[in-house]
Protein backbone atom coordinates (compact mmCIF):
# COMPACT_ATOMS: atom_id res chain seq x y z
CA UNK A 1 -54.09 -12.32 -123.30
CA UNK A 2 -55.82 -12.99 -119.99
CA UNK A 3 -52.55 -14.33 -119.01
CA UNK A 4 -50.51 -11.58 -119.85
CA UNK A 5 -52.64 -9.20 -118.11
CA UNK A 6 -52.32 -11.47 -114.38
CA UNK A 7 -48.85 -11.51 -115.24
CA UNK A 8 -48.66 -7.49 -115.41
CA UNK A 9 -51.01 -6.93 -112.55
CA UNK A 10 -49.11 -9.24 -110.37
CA UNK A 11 -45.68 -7.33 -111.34
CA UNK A 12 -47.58 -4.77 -110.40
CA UNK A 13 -48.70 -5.94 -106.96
CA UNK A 14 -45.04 -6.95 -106.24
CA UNK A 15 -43.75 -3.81 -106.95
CA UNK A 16 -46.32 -2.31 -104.71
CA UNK A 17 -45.42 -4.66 -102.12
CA UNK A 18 -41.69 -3.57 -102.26
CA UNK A 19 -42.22 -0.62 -101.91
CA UNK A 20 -44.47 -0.27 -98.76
CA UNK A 21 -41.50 -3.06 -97.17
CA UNK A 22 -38.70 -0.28 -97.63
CA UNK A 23 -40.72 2.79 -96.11
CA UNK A 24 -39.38 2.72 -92.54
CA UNK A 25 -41.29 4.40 -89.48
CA UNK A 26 -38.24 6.67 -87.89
CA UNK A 27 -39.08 7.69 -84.22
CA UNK A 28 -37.68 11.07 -83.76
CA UNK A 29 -37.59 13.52 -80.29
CA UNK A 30 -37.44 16.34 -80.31
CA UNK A 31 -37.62 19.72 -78.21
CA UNK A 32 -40.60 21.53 -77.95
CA UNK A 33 -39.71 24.50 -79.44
CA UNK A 34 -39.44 22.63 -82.85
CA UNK A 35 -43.15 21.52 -83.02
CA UNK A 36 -44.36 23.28 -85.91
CA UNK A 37 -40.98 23.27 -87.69
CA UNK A 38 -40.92 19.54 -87.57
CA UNK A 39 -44.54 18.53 -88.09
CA UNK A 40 -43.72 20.22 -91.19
CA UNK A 41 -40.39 18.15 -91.67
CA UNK A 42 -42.07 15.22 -91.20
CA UNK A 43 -44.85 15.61 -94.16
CA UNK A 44 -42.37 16.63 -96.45
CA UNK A 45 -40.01 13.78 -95.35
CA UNK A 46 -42.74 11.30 -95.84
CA UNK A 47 -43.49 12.84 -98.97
CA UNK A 48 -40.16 13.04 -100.43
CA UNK A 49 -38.92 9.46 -99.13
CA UNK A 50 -42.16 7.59 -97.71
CA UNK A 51 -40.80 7.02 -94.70
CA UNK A 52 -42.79 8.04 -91.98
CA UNK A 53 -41.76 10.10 -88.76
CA UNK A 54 -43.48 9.73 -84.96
CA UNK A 55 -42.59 12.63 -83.22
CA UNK A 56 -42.61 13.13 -79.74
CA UNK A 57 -42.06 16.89 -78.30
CA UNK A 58 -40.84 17.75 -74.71
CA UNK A 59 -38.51 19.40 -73.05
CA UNK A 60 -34.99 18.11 -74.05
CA UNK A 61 -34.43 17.43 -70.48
CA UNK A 62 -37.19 15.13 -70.30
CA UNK A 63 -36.54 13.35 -73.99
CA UNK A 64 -32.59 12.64 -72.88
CA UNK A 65 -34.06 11.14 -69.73
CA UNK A 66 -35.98 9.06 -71.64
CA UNK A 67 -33.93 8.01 -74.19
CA UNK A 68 -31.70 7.16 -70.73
CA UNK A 69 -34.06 5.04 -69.22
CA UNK A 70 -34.59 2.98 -72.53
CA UNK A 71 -37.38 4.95 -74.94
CA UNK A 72 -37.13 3.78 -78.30
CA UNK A 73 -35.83 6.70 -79.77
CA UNK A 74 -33.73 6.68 -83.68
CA UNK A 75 -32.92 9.89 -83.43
CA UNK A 76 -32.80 13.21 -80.95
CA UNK A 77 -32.97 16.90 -81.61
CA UNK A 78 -31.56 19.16 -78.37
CA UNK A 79 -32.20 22.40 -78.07
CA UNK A 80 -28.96 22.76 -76.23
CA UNK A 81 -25.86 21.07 -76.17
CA UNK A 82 -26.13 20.19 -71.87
CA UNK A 83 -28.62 17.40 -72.48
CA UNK A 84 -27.17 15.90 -75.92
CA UNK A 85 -23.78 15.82 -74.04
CA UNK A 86 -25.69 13.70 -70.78
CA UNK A 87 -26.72 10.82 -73.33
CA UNK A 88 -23.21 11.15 -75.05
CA UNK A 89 -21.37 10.46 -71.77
CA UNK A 90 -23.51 7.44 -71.41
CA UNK A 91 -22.79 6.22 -74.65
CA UNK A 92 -25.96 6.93 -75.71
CA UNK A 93 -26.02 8.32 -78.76
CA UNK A 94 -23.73 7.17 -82.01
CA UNK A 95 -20.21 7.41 -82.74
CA UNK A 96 -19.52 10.53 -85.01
CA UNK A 97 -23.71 11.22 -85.65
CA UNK A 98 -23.47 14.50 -83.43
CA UNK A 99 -24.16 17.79 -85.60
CA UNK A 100 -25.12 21.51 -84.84
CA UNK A 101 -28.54 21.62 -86.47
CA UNK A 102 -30.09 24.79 -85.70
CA UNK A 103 -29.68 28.62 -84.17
CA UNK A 104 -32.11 30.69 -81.78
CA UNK A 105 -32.20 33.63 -79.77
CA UNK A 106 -33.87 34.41 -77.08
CA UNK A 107 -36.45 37.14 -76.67
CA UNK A 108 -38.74 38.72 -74.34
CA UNK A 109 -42.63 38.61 -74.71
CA UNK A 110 -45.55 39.93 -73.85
CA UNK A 111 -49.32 39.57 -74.57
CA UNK A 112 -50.19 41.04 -78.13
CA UNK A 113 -52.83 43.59 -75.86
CA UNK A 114 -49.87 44.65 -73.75
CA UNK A 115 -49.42 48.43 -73.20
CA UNK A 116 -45.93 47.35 -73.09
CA UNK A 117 -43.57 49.15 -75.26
CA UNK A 118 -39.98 47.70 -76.54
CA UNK A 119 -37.43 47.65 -73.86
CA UNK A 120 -33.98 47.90 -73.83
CA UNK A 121 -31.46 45.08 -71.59
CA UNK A 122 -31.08 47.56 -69.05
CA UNK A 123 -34.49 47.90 -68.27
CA UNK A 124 -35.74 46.21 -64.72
CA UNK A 125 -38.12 43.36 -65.78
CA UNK A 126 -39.71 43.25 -61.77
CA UNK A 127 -40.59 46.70 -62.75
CA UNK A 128 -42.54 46.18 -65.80
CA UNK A 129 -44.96 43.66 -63.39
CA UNK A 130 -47.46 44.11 -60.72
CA UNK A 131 -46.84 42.65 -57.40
CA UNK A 132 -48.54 39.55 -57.66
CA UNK A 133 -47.21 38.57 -61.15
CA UNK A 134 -44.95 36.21 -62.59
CA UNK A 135 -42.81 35.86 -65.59
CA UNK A 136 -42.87 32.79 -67.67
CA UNK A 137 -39.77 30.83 -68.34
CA UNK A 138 -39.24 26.98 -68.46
CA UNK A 139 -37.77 25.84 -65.43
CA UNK A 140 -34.40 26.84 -65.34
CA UNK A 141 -33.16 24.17 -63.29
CA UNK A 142 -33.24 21.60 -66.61
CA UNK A 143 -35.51 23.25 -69.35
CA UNK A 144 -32.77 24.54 -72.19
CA UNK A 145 -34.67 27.76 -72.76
CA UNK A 146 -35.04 28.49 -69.31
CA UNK A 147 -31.63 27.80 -68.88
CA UNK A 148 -30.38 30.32 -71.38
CA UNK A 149 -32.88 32.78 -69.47
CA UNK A 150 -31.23 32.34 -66.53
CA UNK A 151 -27.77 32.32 -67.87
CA UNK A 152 -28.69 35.98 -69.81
CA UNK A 153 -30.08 37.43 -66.63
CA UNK A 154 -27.10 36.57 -64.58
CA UNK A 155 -25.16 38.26 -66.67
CA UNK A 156 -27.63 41.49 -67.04
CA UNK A 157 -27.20 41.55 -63.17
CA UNK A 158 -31.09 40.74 -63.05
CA UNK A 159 -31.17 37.18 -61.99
CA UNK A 160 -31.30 38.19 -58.16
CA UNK A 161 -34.16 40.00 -58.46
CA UNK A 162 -35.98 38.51 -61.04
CA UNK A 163 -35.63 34.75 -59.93
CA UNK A 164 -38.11 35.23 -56.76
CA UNK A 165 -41.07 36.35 -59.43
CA UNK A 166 -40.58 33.69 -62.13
CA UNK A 167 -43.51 31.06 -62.93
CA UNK A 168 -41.30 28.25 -64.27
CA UNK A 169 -43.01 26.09 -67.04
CA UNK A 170 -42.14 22.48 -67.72
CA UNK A 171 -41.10 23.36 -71.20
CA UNK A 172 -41.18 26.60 -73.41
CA UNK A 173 -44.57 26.06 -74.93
CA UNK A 174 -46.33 25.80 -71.86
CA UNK A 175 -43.94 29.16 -70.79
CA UNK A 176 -45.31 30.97 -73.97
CA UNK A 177 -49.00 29.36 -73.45
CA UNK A 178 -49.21 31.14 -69.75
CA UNK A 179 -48.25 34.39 -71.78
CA UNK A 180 -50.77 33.47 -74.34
CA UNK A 181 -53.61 33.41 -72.40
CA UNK A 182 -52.47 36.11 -70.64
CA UNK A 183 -52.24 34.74 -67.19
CA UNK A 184 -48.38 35.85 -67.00
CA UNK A 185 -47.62 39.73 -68.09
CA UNK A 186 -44.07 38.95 -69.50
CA UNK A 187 -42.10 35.58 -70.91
CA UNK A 188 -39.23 34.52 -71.89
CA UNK A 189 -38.78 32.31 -74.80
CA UNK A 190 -36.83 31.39 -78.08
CA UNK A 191 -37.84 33.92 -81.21
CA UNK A 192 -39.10 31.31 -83.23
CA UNK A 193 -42.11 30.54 -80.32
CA UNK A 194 -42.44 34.21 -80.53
CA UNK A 195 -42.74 34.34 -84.21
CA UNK A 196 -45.31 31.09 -84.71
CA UNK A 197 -47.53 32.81 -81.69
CA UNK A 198 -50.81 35.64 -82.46
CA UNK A 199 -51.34 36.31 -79.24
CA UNK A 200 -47.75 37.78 -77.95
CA UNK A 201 -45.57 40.20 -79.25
CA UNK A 202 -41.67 40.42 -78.79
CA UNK A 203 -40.29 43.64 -76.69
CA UNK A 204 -36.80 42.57 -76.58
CA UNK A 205 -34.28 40.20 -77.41
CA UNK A 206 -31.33 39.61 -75.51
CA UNK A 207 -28.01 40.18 -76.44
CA UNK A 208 -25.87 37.12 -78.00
CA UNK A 209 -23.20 37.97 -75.60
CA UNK A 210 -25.20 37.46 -72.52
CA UNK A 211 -26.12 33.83 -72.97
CA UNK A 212 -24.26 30.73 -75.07
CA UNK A 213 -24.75 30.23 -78.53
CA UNK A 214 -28.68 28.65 -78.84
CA UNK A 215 -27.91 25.91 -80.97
CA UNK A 216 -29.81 22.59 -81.63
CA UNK A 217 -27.73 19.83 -81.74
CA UNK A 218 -28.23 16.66 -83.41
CA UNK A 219 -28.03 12.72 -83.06
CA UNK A 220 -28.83 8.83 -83.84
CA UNK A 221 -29.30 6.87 -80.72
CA UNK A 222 -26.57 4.61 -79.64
CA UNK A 223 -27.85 1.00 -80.79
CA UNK A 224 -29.94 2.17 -83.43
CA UNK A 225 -29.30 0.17 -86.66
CA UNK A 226 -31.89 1.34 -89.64
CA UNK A 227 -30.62 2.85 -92.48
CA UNK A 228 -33.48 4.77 -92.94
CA UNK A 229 -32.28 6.82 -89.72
CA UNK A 230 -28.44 7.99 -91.09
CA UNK A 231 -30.80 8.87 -94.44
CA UNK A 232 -33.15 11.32 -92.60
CA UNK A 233 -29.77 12.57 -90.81
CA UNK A 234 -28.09 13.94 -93.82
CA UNK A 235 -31.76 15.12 -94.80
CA UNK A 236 -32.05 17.61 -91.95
CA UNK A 237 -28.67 18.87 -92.62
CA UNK A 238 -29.80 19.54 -96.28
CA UNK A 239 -31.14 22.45 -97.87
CA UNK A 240 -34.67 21.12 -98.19
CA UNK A 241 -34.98 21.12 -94.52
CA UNK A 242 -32.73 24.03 -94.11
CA UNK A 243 -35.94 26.21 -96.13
CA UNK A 244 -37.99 24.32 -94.10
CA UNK A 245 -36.89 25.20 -90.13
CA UNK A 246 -36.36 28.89 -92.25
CA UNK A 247 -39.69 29.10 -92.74
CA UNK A 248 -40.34 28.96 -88.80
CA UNK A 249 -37.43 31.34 -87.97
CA UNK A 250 -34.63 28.69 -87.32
CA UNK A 251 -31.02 29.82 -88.97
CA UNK A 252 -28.18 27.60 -89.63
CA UNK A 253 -25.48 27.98 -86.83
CA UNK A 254 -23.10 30.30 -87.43
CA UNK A 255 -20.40 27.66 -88.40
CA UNK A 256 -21.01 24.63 -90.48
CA UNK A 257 -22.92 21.65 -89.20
CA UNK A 258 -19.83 19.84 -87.29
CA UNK A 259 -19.82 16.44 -86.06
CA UNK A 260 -18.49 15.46 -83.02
């Protein structure tokens, strides 16, 4: 009997032992604007599969940069297509892995005590601000969101005037955080950082047509061999994820996740 039993609890151990040797630790980046959306992925991920997921949130411009100079990244979420395209003309990301994850828009903000009532596009933002202040925006000159801003502005025939008064932000948390804390009167950021945020309130959103599409693509790193990696892939494009980056205010993109 005694011997029966060590043989049971050792199958046991094995098994055990398997198991914990198949969970894989997948390194993902990913943009800032996904923070809570993913932290969220990731326990349910971990949960659902046991693999576990490091995250590491930035601006894409600084996560492709690093992925460029050698970061050991499995797997990158944009949030535009600029800085997945960079890596892909380096070779840096994998063959036929490239897929439209996730829509946006982009909205104007305000602090939630703002006597600031909703404008419409043809409204002059540098008249909504005192002299001294600034609007927030991630720095348009390589931030995605910030790039969008400036892109929507251009074509609103506000850019000129607006450009001089804007307090660029290395990414667009730390744009929304400066509108937070009230120490910019106005912002610009995605809807979903709108939506996740107390402290601001939305008083416009800009019009599809005057900026691209927002969409988050998509990819495995170039080089990047586990499994586990092409698994979490076809995960995110599922509909457990899909209720998931709902839940936060992401949409699918308007056409079908597409490789390319």
């Amino acid at each position: 009997m005694r011997d029966l039993i060590r043989t049971a609890l050792a199958s046991l151990l094995f098994l055990a032992a398997a198991t914990t040797a198949r969970a894989e630790e997948i390194t993902v980046f990913a943009a800032a604007s996904l923070t809570d959306a993913m932290t969220q992925v990731a326990q349910s991920y971990a949960t659902a599969t046991g693999d576990t997921l490091q995250l590491s949130y930035a601006s894409s411009s600084t996560l492709a940069r690093q992925i460029a100079a050698g970061a050991p990244a499995d797997l990158f979420i944009s949030a535009n297509q600029k800085w997945m395209t960079w890596l892909a003309d380096q070779d840096l990301i994998a063959a036929n892995s490239r897929h439209d994850l996730l829509a946006n828009a982009l909205v104007l903000i305000a602090p939630a005590n703002s006597n600031l009532e909703p404008i419409t596009s043809q409204t002059d933002l540098t008249s909504l601000i005192g002299d001294e202040d600034r609007i927030a925006v991630g720095d348009p000159d390589h931030v995605p969101a910030g790039i969008y801003a400036k892109q929507a502005l251009e074509n609103l025939g506000q850019w000129n005037t607006v450009e001089p008064r804007l307090a660029r932000a290395d990414n667009v948390r730390a744009a929304l955080a400066l509108v937070e804390r009230g120490e910019a009167p106005l912002g610009i950021v995605y809807a979903t950082d709108a939506a996740i945020a107390t402290d601001v309130k939305t008083i416009a959103t800009f019009p599809e047509n005057s900026h691209p599409a927002i969409t988050y693509p998509v990819a495995i790193t170039a080089g990047q061999t586990k499994p586990a990696t092409a698994k979490l892939l076809a995960w995110l494009l599922g509909d457990d994820a899909g209720t998931i980056f709902a839940e936060y205010g992401f949409r699918r993109p308007a056409t079908s996740p597409k490789t390319q």
